[in-house]
C-alpha atoms as a PDB file:
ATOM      1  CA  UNK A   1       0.000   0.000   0.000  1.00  0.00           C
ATOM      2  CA  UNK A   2       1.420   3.330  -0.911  1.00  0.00           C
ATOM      3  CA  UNK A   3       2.097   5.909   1.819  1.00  0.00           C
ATOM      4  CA  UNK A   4       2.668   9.814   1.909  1.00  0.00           C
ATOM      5  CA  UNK A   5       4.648  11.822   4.336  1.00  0.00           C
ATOM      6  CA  UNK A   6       3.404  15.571   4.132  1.00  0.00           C
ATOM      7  CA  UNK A   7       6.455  17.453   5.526  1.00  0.00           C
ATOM      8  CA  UNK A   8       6.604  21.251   5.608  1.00  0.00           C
ATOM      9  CA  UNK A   9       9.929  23.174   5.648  1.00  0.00           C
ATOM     10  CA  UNK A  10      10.445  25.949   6.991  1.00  0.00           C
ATOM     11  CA  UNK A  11      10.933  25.293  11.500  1.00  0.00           C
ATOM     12  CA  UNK A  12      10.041  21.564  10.696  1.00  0.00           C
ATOM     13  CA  UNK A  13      12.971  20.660   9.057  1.00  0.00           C
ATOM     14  CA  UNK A  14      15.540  23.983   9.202  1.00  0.00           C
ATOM     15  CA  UNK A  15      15.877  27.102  10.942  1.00  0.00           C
ATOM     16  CA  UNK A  16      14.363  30.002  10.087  1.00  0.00           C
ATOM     17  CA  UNK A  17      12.297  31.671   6.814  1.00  0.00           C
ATOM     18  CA  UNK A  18      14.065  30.310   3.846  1.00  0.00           C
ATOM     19  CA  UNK A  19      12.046  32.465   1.289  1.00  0.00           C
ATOM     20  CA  UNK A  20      12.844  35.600   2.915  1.00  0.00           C
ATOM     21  CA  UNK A  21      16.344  34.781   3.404  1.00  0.00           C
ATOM     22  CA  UNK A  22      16.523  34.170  -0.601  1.00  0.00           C
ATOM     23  CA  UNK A  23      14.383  38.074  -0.700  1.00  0.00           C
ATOM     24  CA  UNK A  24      16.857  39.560   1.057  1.00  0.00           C
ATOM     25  CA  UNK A  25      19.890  37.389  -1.271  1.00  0.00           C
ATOM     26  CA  UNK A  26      17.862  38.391  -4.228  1.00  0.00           C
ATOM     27  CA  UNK A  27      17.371  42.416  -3.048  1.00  0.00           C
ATOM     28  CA  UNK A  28      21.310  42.621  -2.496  1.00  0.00           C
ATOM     29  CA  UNK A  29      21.597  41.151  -5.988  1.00  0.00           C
ATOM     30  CA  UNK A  30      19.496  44.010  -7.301  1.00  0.00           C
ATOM     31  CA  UNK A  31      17.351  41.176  -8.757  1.00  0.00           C
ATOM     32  CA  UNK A  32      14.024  42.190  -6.583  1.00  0.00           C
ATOM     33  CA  UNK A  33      12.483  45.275  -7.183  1.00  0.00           C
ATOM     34  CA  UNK A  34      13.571  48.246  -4.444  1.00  0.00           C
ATOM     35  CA  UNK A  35       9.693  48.844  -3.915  1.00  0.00           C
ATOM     36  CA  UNK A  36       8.591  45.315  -3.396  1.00  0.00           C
ATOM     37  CA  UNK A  37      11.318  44.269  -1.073  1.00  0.00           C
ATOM     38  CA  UNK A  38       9.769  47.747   0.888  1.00  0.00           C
ATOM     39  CA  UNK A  39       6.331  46.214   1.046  1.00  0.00           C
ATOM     40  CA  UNK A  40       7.456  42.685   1.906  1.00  0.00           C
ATOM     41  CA  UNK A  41       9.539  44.603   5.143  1.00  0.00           C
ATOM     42  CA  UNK A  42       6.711  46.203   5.976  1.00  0.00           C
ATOM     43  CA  UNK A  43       4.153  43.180   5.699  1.00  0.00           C
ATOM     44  CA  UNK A  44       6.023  41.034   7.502  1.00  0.00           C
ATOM     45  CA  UNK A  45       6.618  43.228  10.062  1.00  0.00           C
ATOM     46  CA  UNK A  46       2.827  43.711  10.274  1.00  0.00           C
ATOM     47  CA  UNK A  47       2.810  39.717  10.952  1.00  0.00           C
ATOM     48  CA  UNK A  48       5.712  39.785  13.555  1.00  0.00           C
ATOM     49  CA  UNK A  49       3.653  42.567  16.222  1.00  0.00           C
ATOM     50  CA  UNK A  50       0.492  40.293  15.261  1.00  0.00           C
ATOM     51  CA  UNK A  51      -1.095  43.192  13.595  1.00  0.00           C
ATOM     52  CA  UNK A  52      -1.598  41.309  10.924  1.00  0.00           C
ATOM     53  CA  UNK A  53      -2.725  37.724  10.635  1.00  0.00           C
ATOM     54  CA  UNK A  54      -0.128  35.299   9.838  1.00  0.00           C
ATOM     55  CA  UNK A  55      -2.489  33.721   6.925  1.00  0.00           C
ATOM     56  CA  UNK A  56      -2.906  37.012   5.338  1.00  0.00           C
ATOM     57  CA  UNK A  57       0.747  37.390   5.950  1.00  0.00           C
ATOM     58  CA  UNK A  58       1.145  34.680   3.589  1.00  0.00           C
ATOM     59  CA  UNK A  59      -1.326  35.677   0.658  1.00  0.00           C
ATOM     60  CA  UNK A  60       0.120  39.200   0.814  1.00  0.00           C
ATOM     61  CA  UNK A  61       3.842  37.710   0.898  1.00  0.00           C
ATOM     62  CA  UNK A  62       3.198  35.589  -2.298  1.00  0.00           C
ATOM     63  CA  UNK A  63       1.405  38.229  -4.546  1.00  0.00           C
ATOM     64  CA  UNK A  64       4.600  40.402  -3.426  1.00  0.00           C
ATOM     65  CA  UNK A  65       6.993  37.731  -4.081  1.00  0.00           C
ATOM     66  CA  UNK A  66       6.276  37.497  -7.643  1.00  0.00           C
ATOM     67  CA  UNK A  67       5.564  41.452  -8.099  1.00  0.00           C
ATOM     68  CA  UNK A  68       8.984  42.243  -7.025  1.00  0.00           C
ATOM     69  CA  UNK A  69      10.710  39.871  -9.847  1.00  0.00           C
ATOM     70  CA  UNK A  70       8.405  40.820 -12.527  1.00  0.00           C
ATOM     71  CA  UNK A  71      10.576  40.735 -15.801  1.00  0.00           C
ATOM     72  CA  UNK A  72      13.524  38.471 -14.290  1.00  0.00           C
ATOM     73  CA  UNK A  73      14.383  35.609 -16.357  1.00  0.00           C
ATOM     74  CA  UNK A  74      14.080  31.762 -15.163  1.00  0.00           C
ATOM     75  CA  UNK A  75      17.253  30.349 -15.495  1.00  0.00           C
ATOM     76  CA  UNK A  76      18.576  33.946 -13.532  1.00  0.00           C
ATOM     77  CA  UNK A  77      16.416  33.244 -10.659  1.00  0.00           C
ATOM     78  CA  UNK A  78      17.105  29.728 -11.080  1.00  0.00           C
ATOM     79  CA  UNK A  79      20.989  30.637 -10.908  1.00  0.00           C
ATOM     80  CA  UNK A  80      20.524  32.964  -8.023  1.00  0.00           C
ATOM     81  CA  UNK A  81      18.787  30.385  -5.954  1.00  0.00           C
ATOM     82  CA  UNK A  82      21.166  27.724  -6.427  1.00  0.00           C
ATOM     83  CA  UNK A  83      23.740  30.235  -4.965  1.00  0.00           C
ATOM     84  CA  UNK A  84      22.060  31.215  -2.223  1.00  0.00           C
ATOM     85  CA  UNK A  85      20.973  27.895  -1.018  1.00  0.00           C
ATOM     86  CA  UNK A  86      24.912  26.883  -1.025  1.00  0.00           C
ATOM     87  CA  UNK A  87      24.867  29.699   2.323  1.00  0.00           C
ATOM     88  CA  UNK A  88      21.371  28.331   3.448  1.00  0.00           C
ATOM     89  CA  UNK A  89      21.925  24.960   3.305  1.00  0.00           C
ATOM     90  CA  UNK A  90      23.667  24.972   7.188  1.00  0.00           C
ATOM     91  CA  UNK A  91      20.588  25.915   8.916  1.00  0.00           C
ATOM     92  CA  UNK A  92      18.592  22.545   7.646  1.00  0.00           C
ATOM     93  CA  UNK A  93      18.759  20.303  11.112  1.00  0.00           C
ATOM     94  CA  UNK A  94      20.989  17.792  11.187  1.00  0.00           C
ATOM     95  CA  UNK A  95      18.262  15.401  12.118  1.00  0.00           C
ATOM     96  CA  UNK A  96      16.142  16.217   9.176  1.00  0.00           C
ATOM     97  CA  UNK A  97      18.378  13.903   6.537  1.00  0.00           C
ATOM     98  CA  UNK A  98      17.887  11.103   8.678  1.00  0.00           C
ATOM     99  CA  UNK A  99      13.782  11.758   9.379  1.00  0.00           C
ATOM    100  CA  UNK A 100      13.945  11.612   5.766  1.00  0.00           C
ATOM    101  CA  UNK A 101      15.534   8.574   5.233  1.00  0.00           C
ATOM    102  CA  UNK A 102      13.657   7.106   8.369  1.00  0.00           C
ATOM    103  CA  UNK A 103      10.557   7.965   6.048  1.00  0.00           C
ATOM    104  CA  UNK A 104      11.450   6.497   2.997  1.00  0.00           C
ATOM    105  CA  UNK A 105      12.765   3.221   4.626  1.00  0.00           C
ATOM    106  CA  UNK A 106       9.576   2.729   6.127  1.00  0.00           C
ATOM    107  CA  UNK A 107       7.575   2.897   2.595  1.00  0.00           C
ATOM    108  CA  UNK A 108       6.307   6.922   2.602  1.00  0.00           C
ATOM    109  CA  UNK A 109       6.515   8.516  -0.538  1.00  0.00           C
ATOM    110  CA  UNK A 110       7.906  11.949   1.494  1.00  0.00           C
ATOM    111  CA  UNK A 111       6.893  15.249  -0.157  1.00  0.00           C
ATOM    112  CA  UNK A 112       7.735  19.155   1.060  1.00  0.00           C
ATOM    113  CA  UNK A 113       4.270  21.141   0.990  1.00  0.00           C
ATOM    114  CA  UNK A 114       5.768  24.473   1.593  1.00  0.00           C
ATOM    115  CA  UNK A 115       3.827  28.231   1.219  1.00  0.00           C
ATOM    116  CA  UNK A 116       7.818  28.962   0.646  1.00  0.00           C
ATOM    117  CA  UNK A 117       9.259  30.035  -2.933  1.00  0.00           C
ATOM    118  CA  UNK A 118       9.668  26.475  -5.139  1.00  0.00           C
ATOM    119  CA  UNK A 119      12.830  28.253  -6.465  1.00  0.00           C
ATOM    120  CA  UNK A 120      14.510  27.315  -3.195  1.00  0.00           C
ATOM    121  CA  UNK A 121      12.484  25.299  -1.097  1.00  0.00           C
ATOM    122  CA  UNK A 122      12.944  22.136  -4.055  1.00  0.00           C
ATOM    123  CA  UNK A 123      16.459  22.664  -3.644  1.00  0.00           C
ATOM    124  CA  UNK A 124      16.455  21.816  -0.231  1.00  0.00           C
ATOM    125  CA  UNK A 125      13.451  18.812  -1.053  1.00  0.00           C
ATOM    126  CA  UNK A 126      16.697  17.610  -3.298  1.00  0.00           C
ATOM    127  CA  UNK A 127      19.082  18.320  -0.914  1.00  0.00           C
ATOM    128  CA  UNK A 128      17.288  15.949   1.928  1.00  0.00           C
ATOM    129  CA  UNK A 129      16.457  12.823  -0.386  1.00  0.00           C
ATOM    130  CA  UNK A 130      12.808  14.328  -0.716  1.00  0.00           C
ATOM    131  CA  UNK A 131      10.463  13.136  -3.650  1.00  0.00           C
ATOM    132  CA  UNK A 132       8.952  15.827  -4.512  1.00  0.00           C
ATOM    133  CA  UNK A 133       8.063  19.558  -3.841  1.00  0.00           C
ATOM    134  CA  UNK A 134       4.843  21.548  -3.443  1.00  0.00           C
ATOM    135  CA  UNK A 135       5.500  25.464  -3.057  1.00  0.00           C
ATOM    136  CA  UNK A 136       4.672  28.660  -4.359  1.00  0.00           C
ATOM    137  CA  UNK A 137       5.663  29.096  -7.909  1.00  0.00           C
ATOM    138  CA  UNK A 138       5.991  32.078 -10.634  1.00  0.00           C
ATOM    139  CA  UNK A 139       4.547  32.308 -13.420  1.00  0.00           C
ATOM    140  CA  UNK A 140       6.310  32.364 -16.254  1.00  0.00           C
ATOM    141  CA  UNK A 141       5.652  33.369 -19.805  1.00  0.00           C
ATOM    142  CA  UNK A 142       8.358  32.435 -22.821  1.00  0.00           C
ATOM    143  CA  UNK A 143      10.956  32.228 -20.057  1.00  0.00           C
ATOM    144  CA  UNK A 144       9.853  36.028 -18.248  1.00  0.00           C
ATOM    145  CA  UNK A 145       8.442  35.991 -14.970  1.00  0.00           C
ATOM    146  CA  UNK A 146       5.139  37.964 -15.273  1.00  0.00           C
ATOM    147  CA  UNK A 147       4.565  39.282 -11.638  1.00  0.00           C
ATOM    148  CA  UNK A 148       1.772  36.502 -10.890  1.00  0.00           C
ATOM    149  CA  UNK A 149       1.500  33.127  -9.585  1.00  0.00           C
ATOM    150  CA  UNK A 150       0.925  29.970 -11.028  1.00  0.00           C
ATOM    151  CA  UNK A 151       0.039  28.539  -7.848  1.00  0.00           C
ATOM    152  CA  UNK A 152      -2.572  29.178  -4.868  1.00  0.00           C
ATOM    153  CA  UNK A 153      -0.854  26.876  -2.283  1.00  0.00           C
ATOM    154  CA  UNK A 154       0.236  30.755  -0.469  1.00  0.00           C
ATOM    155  CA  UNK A 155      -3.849  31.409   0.115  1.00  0.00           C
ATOM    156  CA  UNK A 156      -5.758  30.519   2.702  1.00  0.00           C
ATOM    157  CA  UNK A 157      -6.258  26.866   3.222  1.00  0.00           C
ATOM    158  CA  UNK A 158      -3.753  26.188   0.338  1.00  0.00           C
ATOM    159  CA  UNK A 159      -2.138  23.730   1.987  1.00  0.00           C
ATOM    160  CA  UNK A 160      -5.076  21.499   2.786  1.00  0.00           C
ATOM    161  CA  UNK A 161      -6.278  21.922  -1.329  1.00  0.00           C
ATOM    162  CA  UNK A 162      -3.166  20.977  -1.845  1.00  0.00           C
ATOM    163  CA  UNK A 163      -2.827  17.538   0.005  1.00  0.00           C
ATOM    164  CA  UNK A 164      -6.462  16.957  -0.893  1.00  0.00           C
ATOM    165  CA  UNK A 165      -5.089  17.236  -4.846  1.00  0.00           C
ATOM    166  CA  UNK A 166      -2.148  14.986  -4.059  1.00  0.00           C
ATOM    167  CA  UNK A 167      -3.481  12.162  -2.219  1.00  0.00           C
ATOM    168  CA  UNK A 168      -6.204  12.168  -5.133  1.00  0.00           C
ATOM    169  CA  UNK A 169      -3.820  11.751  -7.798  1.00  0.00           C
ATOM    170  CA  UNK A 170      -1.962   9.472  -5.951  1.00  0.00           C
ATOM    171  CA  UNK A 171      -4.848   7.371  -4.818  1.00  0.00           C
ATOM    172  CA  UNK A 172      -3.552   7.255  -1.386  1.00  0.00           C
ATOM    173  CA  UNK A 173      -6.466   7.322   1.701  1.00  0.00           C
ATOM    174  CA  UNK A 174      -5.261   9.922   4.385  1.00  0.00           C
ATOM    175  CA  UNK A 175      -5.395   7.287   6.500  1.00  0.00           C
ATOM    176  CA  UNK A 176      -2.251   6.432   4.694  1.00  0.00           C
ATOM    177  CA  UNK A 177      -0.535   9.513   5.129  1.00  0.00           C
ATOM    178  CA  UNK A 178       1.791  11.073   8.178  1.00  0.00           C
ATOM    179  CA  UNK A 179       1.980  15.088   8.172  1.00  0.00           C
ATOM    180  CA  UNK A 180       4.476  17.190  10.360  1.00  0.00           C
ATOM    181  CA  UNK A 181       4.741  20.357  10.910  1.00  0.00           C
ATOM    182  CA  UNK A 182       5.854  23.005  13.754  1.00  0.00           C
ATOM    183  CA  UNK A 183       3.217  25.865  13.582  1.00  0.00           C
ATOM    184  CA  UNK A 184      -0.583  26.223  14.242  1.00  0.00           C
ATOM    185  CA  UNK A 185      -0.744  27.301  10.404  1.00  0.00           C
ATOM    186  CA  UNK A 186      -0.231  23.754   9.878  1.00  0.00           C
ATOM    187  CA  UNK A 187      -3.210  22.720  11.830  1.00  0.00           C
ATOM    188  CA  UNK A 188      -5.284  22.162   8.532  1.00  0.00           C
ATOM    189  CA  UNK A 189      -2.111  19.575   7.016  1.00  0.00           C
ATOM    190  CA  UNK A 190      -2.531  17.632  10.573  1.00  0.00           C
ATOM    191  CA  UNK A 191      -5.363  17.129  10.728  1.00  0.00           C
ATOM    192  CA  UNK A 192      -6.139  15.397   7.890  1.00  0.00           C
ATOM    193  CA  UNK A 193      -3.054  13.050   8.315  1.00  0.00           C
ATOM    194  CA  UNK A 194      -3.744   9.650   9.889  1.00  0.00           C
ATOM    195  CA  UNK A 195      -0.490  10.232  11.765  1.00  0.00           C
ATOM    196  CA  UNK A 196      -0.007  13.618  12.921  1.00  0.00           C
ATOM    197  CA  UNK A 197       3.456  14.834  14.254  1.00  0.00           C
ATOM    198  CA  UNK A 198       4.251  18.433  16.128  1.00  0.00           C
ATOM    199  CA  UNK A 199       8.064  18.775  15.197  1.00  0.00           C
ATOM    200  CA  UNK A 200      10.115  21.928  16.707  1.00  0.00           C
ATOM    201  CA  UNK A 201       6.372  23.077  17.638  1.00  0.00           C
ATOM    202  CA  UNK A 202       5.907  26.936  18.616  1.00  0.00           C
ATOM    203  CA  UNK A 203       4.021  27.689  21.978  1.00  0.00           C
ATOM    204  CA  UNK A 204       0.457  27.887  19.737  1.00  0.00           C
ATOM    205  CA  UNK A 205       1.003  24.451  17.967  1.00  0.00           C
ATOM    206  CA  UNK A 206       2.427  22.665  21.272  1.00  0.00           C
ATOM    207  CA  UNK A 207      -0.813  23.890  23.340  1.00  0.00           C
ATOM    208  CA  UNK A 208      -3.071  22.761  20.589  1.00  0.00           C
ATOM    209  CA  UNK A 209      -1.093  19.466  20.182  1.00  0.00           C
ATOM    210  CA  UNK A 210      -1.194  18.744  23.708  1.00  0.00           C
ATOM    211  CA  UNK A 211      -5.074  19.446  23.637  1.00  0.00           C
ATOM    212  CA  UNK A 212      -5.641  17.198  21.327  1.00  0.00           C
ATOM    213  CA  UNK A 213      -2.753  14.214  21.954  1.00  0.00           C
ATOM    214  CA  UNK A 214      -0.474  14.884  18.845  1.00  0.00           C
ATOM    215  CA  UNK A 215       3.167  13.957  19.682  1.00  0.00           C
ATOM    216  CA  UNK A 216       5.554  16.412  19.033  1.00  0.00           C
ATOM    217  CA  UNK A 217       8.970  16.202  19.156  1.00  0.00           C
ATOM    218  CA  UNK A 218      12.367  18.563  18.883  1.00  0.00           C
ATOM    219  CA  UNK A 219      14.538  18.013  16.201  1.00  0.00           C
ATOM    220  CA  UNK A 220      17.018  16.400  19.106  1.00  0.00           C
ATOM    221  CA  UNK A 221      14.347  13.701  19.458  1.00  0.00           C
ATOM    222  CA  UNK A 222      12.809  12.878  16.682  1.00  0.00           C
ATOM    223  CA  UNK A 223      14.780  10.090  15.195  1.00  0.00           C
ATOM    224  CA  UNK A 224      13.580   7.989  18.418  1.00  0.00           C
ATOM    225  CA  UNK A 225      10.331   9.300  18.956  1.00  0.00           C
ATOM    226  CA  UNK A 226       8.671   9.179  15.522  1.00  0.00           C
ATOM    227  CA  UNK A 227       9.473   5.645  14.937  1.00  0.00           C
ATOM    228  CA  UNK A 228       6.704   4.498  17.370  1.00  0.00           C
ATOM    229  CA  UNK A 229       4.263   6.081  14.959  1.00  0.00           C
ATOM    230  CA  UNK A 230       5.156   5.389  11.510  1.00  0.00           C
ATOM    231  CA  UNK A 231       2.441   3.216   9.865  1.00  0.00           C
END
């Protein structure tokens, strides 16, 4: 019987915001636009003080995202990213190579589901043994970004259209699947997971996993603890 692991990226599996760590690589390259890289600042410091939600942090952050590199070629931003991910590639866990291998020992077809930029976050899916990669990408026309998505997986409830899309084609039952994440905004990915794991949780998602009796581990415990849980 075929099996899925949903994993997402960013605090699950490495430190930090990859995608904006790739803006900021991509502003110093003069690649994003000077007035996009402004509004993505000032969004996502909207989202840090709460004063804006972190869902319509996300929507905001992708429409942004591909605003600011309007007119950039494919194989630039392509180029770019594979630099940059040379310098991010440290602050993936240790851990997370093995969880992945753990996985795909144990029969799970293991896929990223990211809101992150594709243009980086399937790096690091190929960097960790991954299968494949859902993420936010750009739309592109005769090579030319156009300043749009060609994605929705950044909108609200993306993520759970997007398992709900992938288990389809795969014809896998969700019974089937593990998910893990480390946020509350990954609520709507665990709980449609037969198995649902809390890894690196923040204070939100390790209230609302101890409410409702989802094991969560650190990324210093995992390798043990998940083991008891694969199907």
């Amino acid at each position: 019987m075929k099996k899925i692991a949903f994993c997402d990226f960013d605090g699950t599996l490495s430190k930090g915001f990859i995608s904006m760590d790739f803006l900021d690589y991509a502003h110093g390259r003069k690649l994003y636009l000077q007035q996009s890289y402004d509004e993505q600042m000032k969004i996502f410091s909207q989202m840090k003080k709460k004063e804006m939600s972190y869902g319509a942090w996300c929507k905001r952050w992708g429409e942004v995202w591909a605003e600011g590199l309007e007119g950039q070629h494919e194989s630039l931003i392509s180029r770019h990213a594979r630099e940059f991910f040379q310098q991010f590639r440290k602050n993936i866990y240790p851990s997370s190579y093995p969880l992945v291998k753990e996985l795909k020992k144990s029969g799970y077809i293991v896929i990223a589901v990211s809101l992150g930029s594709y243009d980086v976050v399937s790096l690091a899916a190929e960097e960790l043994g991954m299968d494949e990669c859902y993420a936010t990408r750009l739309e592109f026309k005769d090579g030319i970004c156009t300043g749009k998505l060609a994605t929705g997986i950044h909108m609200p409830g993306g993520k759970e259209i997007a398992l709900k899309a992938i288990a389809k084609e795969k014809d896998v039952p969700f019974s089937s699947c593990i998910a893990i994440g480390d946020s509350a905004s990954d609520m709507e990915m665990l709980s449609l997971a037969g198995v649902a794991i809390a890894l690196n949780p923040t204070p939100d998602l390790l209230k609302a996993a101890k409410q409702k009796g989802i094991p969560f581990f650190t990324h210093e415990n995992v390798l043990e603890g998940i083991k008891n849980f694969l199907l």
